[in-house]
C-alpha atoms as a PDB file:
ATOM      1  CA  UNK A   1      55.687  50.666-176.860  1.00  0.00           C
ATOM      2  CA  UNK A   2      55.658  52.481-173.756  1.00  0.00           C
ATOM      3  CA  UNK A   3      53.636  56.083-173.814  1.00  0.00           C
ATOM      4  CA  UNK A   4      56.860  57.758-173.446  1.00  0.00           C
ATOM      5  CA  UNK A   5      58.321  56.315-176.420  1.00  0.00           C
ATOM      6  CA  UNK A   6      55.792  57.384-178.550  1.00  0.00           C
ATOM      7  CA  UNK A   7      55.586  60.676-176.955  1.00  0.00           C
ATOM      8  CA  UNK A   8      59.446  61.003-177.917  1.00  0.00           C
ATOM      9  CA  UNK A   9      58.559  59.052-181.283  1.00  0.00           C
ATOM     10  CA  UNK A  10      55.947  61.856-181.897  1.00  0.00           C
ATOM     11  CA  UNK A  11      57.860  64.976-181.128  1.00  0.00           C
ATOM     12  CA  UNK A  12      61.082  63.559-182.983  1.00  0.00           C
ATOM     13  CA  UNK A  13      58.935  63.978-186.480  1.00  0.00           C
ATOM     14  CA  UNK A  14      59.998  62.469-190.185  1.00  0.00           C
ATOM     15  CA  UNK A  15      62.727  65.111-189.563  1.00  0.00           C
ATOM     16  CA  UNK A  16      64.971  63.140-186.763  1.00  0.00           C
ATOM     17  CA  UNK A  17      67.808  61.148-188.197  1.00  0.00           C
ATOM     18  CA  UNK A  18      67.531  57.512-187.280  1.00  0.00           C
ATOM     19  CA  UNK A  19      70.233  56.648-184.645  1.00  0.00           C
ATOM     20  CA  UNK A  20      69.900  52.839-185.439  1.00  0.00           C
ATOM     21  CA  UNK A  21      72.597  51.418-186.850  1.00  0.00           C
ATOM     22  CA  UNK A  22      70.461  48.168-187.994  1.00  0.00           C
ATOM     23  CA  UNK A  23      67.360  47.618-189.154  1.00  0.00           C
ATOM     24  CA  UNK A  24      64.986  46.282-186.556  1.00  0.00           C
ATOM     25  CA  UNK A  25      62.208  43.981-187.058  1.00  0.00           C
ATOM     26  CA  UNK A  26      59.657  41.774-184.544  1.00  0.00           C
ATOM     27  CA  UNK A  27      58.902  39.128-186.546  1.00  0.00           C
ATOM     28  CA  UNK A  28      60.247  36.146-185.939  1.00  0.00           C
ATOM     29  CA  UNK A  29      59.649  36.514-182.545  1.00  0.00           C
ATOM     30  CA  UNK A  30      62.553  36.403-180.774  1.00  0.00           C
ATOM     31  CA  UNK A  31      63.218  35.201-177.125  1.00  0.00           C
ATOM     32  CA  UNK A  32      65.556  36.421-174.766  1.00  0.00           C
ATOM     33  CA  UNK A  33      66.175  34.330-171.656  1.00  0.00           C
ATOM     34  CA  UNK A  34      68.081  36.019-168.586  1.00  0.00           C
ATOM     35  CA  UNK A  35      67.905  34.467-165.459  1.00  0.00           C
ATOM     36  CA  UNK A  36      65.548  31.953-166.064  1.00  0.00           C
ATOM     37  CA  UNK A  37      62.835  33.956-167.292  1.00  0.00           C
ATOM     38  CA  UNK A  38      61.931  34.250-170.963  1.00  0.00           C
ATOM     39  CA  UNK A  39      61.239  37.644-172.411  1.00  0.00           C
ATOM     40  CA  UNK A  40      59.550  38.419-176.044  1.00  0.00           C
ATOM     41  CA  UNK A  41      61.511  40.749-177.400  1.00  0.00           C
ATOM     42  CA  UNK A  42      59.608  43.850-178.492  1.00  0.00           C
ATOM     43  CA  UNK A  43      61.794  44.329-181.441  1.00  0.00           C
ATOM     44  CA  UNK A  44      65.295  43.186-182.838  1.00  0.00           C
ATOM     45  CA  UNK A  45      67.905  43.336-185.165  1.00  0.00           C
ATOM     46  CA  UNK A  46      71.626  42.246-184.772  1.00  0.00           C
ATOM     47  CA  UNK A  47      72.651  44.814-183.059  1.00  0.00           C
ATOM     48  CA  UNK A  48      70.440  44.842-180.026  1.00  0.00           C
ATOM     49  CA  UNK A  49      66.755  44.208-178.566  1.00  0.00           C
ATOM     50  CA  UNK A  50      64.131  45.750-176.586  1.00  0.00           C
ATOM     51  CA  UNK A  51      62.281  43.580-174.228  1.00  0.00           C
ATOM     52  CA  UNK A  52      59.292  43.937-171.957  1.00  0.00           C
ATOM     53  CA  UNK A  53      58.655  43.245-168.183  1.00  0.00           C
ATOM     54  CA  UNK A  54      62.304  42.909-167.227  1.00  0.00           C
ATOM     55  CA  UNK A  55      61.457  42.892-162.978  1.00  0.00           C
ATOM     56  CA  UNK A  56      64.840  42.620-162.090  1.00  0.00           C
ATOM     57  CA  UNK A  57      66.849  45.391-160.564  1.00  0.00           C
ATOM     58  CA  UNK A  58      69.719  46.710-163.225  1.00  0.00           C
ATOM     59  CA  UNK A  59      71.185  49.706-164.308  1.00  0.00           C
ATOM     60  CA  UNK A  60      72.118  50.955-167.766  1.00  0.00           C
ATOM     61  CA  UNK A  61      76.156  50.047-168.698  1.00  0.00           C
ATOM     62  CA  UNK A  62      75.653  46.395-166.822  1.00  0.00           C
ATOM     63  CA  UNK A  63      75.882  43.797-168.979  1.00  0.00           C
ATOM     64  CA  UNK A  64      74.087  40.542-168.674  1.00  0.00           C
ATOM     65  CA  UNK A  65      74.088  37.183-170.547  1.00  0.00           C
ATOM     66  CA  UNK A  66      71.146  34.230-170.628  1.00  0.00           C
ATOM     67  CA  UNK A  67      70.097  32.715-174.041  1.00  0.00           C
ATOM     68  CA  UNK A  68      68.510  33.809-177.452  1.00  0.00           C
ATOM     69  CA  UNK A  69      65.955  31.482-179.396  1.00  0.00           C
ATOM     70  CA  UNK A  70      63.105  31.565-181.858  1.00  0.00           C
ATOM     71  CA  UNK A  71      59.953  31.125-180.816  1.00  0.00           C
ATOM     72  CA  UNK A  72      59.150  27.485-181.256  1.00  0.00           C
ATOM     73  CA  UNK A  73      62.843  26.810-181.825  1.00  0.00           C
ATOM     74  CA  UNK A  74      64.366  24.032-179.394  1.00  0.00           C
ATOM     75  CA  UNK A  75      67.818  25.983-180.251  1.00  0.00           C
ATOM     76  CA  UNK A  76      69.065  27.871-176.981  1.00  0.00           C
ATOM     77  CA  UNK A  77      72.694  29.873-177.616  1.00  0.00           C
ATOM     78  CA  UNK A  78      74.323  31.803-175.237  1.00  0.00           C
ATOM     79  CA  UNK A  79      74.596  35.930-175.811  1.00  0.00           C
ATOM     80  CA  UNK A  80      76.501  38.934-173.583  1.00  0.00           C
ATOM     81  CA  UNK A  81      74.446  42.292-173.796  1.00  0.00           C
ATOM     82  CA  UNK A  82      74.869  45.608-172.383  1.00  0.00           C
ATOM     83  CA  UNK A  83      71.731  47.525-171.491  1.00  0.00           C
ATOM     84  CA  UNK A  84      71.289  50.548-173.093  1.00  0.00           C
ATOM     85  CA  UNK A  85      68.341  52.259-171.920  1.00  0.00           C
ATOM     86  CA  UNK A  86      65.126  51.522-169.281  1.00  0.00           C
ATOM     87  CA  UNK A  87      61.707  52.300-170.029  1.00  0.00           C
ATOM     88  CA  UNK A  88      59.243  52.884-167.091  1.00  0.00           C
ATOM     89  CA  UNK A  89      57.006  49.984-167.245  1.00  0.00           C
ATOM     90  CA  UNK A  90      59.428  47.728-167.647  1.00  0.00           C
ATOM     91  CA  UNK A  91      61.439  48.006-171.072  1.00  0.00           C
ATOM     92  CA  UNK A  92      64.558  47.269-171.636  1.00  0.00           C
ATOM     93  CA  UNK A  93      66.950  48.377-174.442  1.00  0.00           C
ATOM     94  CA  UNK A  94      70.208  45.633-175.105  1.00  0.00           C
ATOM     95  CA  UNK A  95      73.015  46.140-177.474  1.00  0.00           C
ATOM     96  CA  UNK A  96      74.361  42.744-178.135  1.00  0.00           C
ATOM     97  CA  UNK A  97      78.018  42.578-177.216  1.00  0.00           C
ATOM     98  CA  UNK A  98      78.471  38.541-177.556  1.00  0.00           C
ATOM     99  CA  UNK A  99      75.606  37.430-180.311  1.00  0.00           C
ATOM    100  CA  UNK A 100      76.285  33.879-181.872  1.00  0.00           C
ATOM    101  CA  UNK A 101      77.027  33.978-185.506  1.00  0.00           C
ATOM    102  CA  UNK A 102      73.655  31.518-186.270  1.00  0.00           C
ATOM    103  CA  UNK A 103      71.293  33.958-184.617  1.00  0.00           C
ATOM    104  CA  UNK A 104      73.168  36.784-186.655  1.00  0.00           C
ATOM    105  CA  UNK A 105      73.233  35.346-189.398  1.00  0.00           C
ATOM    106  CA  UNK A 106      69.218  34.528-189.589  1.00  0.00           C
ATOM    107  CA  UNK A 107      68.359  38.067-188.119  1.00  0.00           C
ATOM    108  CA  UNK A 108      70.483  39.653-191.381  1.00  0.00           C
ATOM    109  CA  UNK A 109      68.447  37.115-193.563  1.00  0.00           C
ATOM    110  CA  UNK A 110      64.950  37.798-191.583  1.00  0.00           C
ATOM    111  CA  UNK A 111      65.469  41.384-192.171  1.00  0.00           C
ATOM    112  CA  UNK A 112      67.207  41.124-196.069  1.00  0.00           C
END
């Protein structure tokens, strides 16, 4: 977590509403291939991601596509996401838009 997330984290207190729709969770680890490169996502849940070290140049409202998998998992299905916030440092916040029902489906049960 970058310092300015848990700067924001900190000053937001027990009091702040949770703006999450879905729970999030980082174990499984999840992968998140765009371009070629793999990514560990930070955190997940089925209705987005954060990842760390995205290098490549984007802005938030594009949307871009690569492949979701388990760690470990052969398993590579397609996904459509829209990014939803950049971190300095690297971080980047997706909100899936196309997420195949399988990896849905064993997020929901990962989470319960």
């Amino acid at each position: 977590m970058s310092f300015i997330s848990r700067l924001l984290d900190q000053l937001r207190g027990s009091d702040m509403p949770e703006l999450r729709h879905a729970a999030r969770s980082a174990s499984p680890t999840l992968m998140v291939e765009i371009g070629g490169y793999a990514h560990k996502a930070r955190d997940w849940s089925a209705g987005g991601a954060c990842i760390e070290g995205f290098a490549e140049a984007v802005a938030i409202g594009n949307i871009l596509s690569g492949h979701l998998y388990w760690a470990n998992d052969r398993r590579r299905l397609s996904f459509a996401a829209e990014v939803m916030r950049l971190d300095p440092g690297g971080a980047l916040a997706l909100r899936w838009l196309d997420l195949p029902l399988a990896i849905q489906q064993e997020m929901e049960a990962h989470i319960g």
